[in-house]
C-alpha atoms as a PDB file:
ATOM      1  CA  UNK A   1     -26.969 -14.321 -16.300  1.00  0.00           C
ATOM      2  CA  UNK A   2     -23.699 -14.259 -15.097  1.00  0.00           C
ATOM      3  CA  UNK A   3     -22.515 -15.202 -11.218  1.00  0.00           C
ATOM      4  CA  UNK A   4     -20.478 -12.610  -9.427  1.00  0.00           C
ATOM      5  CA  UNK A   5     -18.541 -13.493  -5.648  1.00  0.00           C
ATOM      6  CA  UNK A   6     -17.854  -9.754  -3.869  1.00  0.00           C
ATOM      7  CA  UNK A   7     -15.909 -12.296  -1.227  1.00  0.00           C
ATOM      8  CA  UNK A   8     -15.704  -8.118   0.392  1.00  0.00           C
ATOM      9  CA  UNK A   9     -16.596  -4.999   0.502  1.00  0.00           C
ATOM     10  CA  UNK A  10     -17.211  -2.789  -2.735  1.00  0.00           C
ATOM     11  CA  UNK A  11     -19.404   0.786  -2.248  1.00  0.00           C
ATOM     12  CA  UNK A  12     -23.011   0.790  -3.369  1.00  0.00           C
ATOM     13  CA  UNK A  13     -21.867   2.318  -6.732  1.00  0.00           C
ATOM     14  CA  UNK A  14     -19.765  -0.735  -8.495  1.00  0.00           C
ATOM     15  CA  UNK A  15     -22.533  -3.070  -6.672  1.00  0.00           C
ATOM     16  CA  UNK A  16     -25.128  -0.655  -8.933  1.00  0.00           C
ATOM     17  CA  UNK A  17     -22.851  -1.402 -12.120  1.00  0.00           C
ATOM     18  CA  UNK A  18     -22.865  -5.263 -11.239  1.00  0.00           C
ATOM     19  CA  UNK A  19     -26.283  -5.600 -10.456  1.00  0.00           C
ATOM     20  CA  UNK A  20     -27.489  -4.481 -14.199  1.00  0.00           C
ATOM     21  CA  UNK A  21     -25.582  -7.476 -15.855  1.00  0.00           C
ATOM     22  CA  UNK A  22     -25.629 -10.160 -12.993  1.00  0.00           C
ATOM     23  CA  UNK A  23     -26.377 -12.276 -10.414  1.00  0.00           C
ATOM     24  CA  UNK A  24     -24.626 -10.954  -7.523  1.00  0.00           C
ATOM     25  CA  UNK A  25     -23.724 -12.329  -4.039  1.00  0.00           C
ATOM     26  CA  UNK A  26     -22.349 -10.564  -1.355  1.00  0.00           C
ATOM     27  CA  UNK A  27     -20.039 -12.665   1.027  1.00  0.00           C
ATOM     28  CA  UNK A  28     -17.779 -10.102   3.008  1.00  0.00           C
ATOM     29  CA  UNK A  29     -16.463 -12.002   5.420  1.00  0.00           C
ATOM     30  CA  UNK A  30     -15.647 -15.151   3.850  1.00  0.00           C
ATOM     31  CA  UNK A  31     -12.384 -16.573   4.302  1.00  0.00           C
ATOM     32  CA  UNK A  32     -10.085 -18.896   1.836  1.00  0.00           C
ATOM     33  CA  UNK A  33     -11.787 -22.105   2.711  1.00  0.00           C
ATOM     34  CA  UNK A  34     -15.607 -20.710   2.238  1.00  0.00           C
ATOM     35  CA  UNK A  35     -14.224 -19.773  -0.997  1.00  0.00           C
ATOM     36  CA  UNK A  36     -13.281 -23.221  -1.913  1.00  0.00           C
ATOM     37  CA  UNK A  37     -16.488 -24.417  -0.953  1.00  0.00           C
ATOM     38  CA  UNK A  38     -18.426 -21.819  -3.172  1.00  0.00           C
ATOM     39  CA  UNK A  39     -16.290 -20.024  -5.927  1.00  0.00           C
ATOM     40  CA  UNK A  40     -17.616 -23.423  -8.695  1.00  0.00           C
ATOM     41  CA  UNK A  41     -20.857 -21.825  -9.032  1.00  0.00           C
ATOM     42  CA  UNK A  42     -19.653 -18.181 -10.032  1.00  0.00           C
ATOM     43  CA  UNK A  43     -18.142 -16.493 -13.234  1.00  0.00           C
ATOM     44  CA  UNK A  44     -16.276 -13.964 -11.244  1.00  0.00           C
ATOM     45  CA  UNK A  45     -14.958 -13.134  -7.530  1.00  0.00           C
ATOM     46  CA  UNK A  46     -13.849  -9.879  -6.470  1.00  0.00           C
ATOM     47  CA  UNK A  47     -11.440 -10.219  -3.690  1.00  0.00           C
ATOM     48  CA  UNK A  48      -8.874  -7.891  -1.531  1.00  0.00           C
ATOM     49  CA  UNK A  49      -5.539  -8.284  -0.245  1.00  0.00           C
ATOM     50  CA  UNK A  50      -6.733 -10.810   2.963  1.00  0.00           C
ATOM     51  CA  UNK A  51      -7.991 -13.533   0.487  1.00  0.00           C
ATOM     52  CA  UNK A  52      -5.596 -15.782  -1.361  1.00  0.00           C
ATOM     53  CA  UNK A  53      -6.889 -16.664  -4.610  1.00  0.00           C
ATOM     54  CA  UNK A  54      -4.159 -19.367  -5.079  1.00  0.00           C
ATOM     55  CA  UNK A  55      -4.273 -23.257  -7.199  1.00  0.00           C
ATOM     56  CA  UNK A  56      -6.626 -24.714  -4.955  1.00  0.00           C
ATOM     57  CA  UNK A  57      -9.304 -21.796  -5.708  1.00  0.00           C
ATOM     58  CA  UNK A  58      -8.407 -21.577  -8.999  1.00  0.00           C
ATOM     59  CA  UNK A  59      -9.035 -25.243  -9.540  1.00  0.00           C
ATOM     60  CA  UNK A  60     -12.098 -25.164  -7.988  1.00  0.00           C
ATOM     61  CA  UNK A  61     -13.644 -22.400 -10.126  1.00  0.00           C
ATOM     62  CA  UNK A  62     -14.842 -24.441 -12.788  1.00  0.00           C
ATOM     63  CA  UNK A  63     -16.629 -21.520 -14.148  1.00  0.00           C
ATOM     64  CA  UNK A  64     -14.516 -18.731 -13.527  1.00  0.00           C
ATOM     65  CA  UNK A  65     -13.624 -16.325 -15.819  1.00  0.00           C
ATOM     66  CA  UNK A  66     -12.720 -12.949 -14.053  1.00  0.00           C
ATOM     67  CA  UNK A  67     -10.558 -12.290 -10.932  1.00  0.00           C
ATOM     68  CA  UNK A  68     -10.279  -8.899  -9.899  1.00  0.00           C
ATOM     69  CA  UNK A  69      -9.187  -6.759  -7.117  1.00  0.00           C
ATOM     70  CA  UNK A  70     -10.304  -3.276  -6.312  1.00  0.00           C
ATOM     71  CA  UNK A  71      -6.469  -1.961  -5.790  1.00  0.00           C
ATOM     72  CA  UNK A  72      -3.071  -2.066  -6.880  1.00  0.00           C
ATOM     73  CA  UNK A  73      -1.416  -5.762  -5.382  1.00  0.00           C
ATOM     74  CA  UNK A  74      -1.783  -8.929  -6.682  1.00  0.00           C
ATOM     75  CA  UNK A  75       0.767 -10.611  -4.695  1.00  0.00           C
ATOM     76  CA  UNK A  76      -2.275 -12.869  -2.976  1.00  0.00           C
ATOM     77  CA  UNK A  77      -3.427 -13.923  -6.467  1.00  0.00           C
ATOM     78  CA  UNK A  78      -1.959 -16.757  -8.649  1.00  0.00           C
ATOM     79  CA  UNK A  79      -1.899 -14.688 -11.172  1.00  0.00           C
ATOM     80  CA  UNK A  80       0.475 -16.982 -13.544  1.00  0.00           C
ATOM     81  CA  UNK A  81      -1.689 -19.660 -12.955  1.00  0.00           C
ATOM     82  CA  UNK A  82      -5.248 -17.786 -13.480  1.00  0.00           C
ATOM     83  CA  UNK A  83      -3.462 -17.070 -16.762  1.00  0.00           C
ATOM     84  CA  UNK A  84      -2.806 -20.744 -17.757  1.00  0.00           C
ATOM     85  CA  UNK A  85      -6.747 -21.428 -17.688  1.00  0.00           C
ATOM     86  CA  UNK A  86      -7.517 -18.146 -19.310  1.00  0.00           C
ATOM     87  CA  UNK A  87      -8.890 -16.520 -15.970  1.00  0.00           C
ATOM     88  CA  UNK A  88      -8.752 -13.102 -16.514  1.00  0.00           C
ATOM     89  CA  UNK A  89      -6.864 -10.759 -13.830  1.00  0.00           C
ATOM     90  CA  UNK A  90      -7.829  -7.339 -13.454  1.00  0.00           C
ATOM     91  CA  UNK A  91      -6.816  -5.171 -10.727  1.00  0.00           C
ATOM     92  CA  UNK A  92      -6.996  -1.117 -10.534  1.00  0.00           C
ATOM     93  CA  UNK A  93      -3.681   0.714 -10.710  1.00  0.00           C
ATOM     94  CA  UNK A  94      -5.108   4.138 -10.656  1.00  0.00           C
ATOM     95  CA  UNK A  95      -7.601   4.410  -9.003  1.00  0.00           C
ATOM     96  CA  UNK A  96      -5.909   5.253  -5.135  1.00  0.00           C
ATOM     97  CA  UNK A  97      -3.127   7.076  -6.546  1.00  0.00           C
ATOM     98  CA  UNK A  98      -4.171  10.729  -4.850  1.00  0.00           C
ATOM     99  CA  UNK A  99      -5.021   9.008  -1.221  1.00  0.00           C
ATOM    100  CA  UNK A 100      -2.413   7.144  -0.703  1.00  0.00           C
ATOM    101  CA  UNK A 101      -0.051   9.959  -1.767  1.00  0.00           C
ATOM    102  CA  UNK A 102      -1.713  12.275   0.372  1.00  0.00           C
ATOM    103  CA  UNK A 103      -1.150   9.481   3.245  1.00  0.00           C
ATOM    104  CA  UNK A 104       2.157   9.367   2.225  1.00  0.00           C
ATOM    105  CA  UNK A 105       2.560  12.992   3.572  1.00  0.00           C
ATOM    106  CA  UNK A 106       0.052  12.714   6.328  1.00  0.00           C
ATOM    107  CA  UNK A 107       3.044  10.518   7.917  1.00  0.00           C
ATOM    108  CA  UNK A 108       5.435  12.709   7.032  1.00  0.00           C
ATOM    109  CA  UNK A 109       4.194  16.119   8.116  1.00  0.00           C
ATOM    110  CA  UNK A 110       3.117  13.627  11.383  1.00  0.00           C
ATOM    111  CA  UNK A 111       6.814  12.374  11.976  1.00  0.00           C
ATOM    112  CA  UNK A 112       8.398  15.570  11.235  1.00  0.00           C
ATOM    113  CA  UNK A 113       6.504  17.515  13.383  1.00  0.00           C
ATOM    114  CA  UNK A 114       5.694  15.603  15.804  1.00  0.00           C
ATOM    115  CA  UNK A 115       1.895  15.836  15.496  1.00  0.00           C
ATOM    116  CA  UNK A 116       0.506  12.943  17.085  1.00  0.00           C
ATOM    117  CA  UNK A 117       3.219  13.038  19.920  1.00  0.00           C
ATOM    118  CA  UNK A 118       2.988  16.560  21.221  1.00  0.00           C
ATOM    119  CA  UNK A 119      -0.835  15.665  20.901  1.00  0.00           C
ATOM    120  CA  UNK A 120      -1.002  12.625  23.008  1.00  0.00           C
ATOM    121  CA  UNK A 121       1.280  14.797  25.056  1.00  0.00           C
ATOM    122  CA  UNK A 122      -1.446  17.490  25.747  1.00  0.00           C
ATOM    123  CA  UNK A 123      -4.615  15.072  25.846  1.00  0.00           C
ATOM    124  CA  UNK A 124      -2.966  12.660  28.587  1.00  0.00           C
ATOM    125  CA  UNK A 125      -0.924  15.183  30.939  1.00  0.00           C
ATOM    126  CA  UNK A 126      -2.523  18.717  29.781  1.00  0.00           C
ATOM    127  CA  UNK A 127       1.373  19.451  29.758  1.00  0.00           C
ATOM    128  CA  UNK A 128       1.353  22.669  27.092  1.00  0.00           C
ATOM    129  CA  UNK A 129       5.150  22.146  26.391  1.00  0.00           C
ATOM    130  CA  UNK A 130       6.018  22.332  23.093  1.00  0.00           C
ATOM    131  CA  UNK A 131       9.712  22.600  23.688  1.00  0.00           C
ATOM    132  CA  UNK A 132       9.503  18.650  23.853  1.00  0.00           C
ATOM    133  CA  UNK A 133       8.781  18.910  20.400  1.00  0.00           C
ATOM    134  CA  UNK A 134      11.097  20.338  18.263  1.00  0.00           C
ATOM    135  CA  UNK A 135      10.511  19.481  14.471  1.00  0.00           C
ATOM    136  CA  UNK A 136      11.612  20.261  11.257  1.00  0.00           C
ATOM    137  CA  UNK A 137      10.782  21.534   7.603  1.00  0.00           C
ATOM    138  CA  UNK A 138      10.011  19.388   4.524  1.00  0.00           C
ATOM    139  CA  UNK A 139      11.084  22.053   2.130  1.00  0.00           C
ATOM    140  CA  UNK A 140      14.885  21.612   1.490  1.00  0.00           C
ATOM    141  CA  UNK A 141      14.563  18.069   2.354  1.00  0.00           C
ATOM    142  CA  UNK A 142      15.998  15.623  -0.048  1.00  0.00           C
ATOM    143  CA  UNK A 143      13.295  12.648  -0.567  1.00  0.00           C
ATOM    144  CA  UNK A 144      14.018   9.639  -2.097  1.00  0.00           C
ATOM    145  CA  UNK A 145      11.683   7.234  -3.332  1.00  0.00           C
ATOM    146  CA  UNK A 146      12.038   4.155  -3.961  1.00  0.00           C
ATOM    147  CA  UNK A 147       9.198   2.792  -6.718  1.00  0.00           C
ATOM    148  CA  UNK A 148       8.398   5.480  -9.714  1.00  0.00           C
ATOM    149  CA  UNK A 149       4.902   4.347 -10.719  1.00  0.00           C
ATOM    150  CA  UNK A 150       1.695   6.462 -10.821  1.00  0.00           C
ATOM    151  CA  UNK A 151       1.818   6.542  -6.656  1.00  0.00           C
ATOM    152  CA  UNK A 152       5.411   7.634  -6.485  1.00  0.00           C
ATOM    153  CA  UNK A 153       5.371  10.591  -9.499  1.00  0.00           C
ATOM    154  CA  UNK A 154       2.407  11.863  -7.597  1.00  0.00           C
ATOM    155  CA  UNK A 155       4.360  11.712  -4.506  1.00  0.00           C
ATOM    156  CA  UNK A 156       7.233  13.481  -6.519  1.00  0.00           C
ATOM    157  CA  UNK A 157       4.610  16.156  -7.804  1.00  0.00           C
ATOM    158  CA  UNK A 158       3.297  17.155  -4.151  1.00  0.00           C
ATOM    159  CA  UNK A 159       7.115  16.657  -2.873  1.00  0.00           C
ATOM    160  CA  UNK A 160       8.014  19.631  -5.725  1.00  0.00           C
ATOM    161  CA  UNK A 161       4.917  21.569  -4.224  1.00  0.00           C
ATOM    162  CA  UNK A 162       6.573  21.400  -1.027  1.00  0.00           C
ATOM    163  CA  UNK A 163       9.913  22.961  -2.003  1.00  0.00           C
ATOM    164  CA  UNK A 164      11.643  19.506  -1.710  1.00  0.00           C
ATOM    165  CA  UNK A 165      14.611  17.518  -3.915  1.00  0.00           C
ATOM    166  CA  UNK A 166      13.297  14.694  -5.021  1.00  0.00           C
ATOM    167  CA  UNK A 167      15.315  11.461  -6.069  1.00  0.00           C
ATOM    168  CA  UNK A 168      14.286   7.911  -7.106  1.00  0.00           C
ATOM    169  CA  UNK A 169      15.006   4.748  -7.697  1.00  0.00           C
ATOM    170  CA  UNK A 170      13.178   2.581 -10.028  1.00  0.00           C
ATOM    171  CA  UNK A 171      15.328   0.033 -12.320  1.00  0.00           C
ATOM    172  CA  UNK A 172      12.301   0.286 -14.844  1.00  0.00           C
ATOM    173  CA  UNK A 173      12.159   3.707 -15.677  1.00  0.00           C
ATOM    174  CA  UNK A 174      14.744   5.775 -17.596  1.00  0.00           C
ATOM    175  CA  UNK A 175      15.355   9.553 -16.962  1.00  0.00           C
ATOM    176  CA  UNK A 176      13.993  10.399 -20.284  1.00  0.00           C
ATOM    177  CA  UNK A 177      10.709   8.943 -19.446  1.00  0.00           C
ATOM    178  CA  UNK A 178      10.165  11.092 -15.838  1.00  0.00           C
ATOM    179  CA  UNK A 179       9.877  14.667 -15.296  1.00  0.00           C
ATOM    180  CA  UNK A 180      12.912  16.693 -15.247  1.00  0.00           C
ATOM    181  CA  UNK A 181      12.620  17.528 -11.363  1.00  0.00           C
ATOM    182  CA  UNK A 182      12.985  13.938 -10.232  1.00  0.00           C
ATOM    183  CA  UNK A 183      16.670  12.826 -10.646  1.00  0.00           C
ATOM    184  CA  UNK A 184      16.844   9.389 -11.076  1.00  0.00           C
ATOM    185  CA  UNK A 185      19.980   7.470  -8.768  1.00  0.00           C
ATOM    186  CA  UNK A 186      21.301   4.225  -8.122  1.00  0.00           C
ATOM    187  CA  UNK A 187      19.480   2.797  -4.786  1.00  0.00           C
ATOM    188  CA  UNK A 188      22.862   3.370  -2.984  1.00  0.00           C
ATOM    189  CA  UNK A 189      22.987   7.184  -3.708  1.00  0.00           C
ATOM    190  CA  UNK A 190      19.100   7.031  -2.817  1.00  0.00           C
ATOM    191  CA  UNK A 191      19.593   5.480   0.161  1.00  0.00           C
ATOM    192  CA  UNK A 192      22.850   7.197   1.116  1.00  0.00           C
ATOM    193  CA  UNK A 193      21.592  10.527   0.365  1.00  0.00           C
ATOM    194  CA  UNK A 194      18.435  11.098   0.912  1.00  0.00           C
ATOM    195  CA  UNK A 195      16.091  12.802   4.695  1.00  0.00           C
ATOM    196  CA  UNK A 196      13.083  11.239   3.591  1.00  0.00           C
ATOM    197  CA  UNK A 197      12.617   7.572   2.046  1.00  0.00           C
ATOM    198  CA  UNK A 198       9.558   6.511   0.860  1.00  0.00           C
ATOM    199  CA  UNK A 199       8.476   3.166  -0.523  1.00  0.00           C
ATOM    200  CA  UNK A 200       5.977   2.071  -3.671  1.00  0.00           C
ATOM    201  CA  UNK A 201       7.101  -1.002  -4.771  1.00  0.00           C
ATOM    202  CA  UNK A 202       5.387  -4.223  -5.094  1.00  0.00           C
ATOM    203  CA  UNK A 203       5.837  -7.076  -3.590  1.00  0.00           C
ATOM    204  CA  UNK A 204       7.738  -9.751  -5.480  1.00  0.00           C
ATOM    205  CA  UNK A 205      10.049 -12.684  -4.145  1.00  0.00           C
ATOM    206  CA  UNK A 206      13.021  -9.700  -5.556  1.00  0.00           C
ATOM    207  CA  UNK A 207      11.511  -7.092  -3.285  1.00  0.00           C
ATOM    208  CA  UNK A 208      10.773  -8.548   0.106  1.00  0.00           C
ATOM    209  CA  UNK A 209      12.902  -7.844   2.732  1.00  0.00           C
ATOM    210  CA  UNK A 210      14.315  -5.212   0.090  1.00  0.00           C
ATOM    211  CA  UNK A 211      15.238  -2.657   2.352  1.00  0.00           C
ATOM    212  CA  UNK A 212      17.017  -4.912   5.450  1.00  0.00           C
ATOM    213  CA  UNK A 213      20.069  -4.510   7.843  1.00  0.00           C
ATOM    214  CA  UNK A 214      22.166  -3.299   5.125  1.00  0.00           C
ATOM    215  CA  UNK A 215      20.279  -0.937   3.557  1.00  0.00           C
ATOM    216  CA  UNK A 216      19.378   0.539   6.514  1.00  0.00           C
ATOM    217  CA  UNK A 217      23.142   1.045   8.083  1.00  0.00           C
ATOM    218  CA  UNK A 218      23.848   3.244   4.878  1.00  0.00           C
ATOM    219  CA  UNK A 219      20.871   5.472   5.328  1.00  0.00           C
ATOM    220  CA  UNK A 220      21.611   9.164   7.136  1.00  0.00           C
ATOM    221  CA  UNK A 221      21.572   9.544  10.954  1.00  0.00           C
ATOM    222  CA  UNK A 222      18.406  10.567  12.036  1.00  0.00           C
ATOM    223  CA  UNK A 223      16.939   9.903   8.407  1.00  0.00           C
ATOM    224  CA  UNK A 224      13.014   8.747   8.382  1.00  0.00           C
ATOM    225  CA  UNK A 225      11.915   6.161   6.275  1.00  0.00           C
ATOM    226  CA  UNK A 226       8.301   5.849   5.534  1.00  0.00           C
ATOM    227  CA  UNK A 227       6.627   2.436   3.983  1.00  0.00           C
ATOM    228  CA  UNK A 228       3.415   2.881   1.567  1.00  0.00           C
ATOM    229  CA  UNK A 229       3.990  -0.208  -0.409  1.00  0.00           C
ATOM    230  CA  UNK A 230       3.497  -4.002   1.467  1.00  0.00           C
ATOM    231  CA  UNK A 231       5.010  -5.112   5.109  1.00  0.00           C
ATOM    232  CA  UNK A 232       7.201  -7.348   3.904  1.00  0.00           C
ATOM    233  CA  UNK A 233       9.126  -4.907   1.489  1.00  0.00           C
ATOM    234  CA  UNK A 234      10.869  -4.231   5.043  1.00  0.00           C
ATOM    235  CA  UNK A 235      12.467  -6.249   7.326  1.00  0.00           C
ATOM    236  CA  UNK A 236      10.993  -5.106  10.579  1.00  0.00           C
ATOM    237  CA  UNK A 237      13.441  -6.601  13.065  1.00  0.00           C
ATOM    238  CA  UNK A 238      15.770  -4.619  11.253  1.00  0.00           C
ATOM    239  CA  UNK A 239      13.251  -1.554  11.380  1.00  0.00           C
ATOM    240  CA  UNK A 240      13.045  -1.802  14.886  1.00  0.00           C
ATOM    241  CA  UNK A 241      16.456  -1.860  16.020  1.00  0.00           C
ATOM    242  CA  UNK A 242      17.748   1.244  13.856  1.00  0.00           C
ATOM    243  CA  UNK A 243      14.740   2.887  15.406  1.00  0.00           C
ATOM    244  CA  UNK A 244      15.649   1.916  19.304  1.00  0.00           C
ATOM    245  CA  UNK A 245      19.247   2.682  18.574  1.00  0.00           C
ATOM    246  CA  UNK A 246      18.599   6.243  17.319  1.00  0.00           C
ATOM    247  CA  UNK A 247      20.064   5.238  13.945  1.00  0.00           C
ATOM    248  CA  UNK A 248      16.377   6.728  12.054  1.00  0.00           C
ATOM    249  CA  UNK A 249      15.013   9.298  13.263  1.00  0.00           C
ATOM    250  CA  UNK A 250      11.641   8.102  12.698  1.00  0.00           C
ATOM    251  CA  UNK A 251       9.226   5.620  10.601  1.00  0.00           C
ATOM    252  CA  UNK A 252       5.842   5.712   9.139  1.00  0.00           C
ATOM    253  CA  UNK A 253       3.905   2.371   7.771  1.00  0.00           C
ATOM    254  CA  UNK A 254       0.595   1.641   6.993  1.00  0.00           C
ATOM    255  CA  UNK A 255       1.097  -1.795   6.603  1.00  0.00           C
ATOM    256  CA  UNK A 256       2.881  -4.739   8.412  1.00  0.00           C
ATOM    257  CA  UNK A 257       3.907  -8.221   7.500  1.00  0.00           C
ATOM    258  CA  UNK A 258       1.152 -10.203   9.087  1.00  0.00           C
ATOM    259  CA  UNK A 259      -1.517  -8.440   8.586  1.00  0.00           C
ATOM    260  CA  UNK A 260      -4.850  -9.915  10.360  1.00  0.00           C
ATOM    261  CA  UNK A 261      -8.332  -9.167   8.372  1.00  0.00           C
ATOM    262  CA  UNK A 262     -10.064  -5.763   8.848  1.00  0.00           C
ATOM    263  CA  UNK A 263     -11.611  -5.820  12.463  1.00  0.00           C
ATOM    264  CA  UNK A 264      -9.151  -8.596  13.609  1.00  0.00           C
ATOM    265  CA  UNK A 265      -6.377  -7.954  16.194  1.00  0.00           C
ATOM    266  CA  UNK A 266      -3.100  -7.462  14.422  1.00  0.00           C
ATOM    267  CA  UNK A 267      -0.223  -9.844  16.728  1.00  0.00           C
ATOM    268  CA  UNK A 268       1.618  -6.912  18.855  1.00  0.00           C
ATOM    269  CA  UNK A 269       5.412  -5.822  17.386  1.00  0.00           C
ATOM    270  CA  UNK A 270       7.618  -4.279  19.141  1.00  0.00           C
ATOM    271  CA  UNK A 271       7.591  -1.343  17.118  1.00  0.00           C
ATOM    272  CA  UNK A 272       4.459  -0.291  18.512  1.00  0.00           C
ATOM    273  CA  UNK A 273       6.099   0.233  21.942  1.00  0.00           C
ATOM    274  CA  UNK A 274       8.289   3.395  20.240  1.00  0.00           C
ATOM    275  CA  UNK A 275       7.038   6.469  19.885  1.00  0.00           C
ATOM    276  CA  UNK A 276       9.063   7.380  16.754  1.00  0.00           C
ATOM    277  CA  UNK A 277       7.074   4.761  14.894  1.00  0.00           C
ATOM    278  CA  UNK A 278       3.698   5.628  13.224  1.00  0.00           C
ATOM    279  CA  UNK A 279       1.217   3.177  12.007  1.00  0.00           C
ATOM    280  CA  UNK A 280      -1.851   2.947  10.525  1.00  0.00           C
ATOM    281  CA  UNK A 281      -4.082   0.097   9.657  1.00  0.00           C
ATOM    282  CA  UNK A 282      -4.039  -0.100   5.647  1.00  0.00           C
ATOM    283  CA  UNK A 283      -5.053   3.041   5.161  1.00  0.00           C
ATOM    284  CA  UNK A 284      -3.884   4.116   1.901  1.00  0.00           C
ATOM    285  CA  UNK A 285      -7.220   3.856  -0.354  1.00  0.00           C
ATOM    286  CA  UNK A 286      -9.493   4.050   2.318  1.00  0.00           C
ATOM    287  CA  UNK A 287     -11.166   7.396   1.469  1.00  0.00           C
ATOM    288  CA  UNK A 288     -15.105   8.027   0.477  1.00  0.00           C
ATOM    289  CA  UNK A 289     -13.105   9.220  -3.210  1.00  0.00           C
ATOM    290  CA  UNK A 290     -11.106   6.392  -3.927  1.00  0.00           C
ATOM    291  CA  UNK A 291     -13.102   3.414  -2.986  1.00  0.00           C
ATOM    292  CA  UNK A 292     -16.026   4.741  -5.140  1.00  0.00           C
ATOM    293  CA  UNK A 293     -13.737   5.615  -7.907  1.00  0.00           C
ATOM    294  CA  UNK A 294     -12.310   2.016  -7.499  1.00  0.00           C
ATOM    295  CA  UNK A 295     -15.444   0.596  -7.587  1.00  0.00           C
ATOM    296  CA  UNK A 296     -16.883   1.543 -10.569  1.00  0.00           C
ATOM    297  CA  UNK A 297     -13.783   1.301 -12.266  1.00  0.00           C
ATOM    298  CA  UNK A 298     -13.626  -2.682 -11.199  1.00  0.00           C
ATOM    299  CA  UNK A 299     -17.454  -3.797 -11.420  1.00  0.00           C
ATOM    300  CA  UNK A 300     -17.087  -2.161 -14.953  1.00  0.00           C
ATOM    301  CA  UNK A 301     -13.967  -4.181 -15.654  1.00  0.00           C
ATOM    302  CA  UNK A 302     -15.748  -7.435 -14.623  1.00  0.00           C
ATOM    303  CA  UNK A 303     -18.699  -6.812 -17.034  1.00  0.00           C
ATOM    304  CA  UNK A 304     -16.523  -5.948 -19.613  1.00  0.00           C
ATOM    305  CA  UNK A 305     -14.481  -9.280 -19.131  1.00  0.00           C
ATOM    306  CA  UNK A 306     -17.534 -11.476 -18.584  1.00  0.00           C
ATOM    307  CA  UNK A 307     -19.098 -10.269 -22.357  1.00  0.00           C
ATOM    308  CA  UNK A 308     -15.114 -10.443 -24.159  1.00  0.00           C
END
């Protein structure tokens, strides 16, 4: 029977899948150099974004055959070397698209409005004021988005819904390939152009700092720039300071550069101290729907590439 590593958490339903075909262990908290120590015995690990599957695991998986990861990045796998000794590397594309999209607009309805400001407002100084708060409209907007894969057409599709003009950039896709509503720019038009960024790109040694200083000085006064992707497609020192100088209007994340395990502390930035700054801790596929979906999609992917 085949060995299986969940080195962390999958829902009860892919565990189900696994559990017909092999040997499973459950190890959710172990950390790069428990899984150097273990990962000879097993056929297959299942691993998030917080452990590196890199040479030194890879060479120490005598057995292995599968890698996967229930979600989109691979950037903490060695994925060209898994391929050199025919490790399989799965991941699961689809299967957060609608929750992290409908994050995606959970920080922007938050920034534009002002939602969890005039709240905090009213909880810690029962000050009723909501002349403090003056927001704006979405519909009319112009949002530009920077990454055209399944995350950022669905973006596009609940952007249309919302009376918006949508733009993006994406150096992969060609405008006969996307629906006719999205216009597709250069990055400088995008940039230059548009209310509303938003960001769903990988991240590659080409995209990392991606949007820095420079991109940021062309962006509109008072734009907002909102990051779904990976913390280190932004520079955040440069983040910061077009934030404290008034330059954005206002930023949504859910990510950061360093980010700590689930549970851990996450190092203080300085971009927690501003109040035009909204972050969340990685919260893109973490609904009830996705993380079952994604789990049965990736316990039967490692099945399937255990028997192939």
């Amino acid at each position: 029977m085949y060995k299986v590593l969940l080195a962390d958490i999958l829902e009860e339903v892919g565990i189900k899948i696994l559990e017909k075909e092999c040997e499973v262990t459950k190890e959710f908290e172990i950390n790069k150099s428990g899984l150097v120590e273990v990962i000879a015995d097993y056929d297959a690990v299942m691993v998030r974004g917080n452990t590196p599957v890199d040479k030194e695991v890879i060479d120490k998986g005598a057995k292995l055959k599968v890698i996967a990861v229930p979600g989109v990045g691979l950037n903490h796998i060695d994925v060209e070397y898994a391929k050199q000794k025919n490790i399989k590397v799965y991941n699961i594309p689809g299967g957060n698209v609608e929750s992290v999209a409908e994050l995606t607009f959970a920080h922007m309805l938050n920034l534009y409005r002002n939602v969890w400001a005039a709240s905090k407002n009213v909880r810690d100084d029962n000050d009723w004021n909501k002349f403090l708060f003056m927001g704006g409209e979405l519909s009319g907007k112009t949002l530009g988005i920077i990454g055209l894969g399944r995350i950022g057409l669905r973006v596009a599709e609940i952007a249309n819904a919302f009376k918006m003009k949508v733009m993006a950039f994406d150096p992969y896709v060609s405008q006969n390939n996307v629906p006719q509503d999205i216009k597709l720019v250069s990055l400088d038009e995008l940039i230059t152009v548009a209310d509303i960024m938003t960001i769903h790109a990988p991240l590659t040694k080409e995209t990392y700092h991606f949007i820095s200083y420079d991109q940021i000085a062309k962006m509109k006064k008072g734009a907002f720039l909102i990051n779904m992707s990976r913390g280190g497609v932004v520079d955040e020192e440069a983040l910061y300071k077009a934030l404290a100088d008034g330059k954005l209007g206002g930023a949504g994340s859910d990510v950061m550069e360093n980010e700590p395990a689930p549970e851990q502390k996450i190092p203080h930035s300085k971009l927690f101290d501003l109040n035009n700054f909204l972050i969340t801790p990685h919260l893109g596929a973490w609904t009830s729907d996705a993380q079952n979906r994604v789990a049965e999609l990736v316990a039967e992917k490692i099945v399937r590439g255990l028997k192939e």
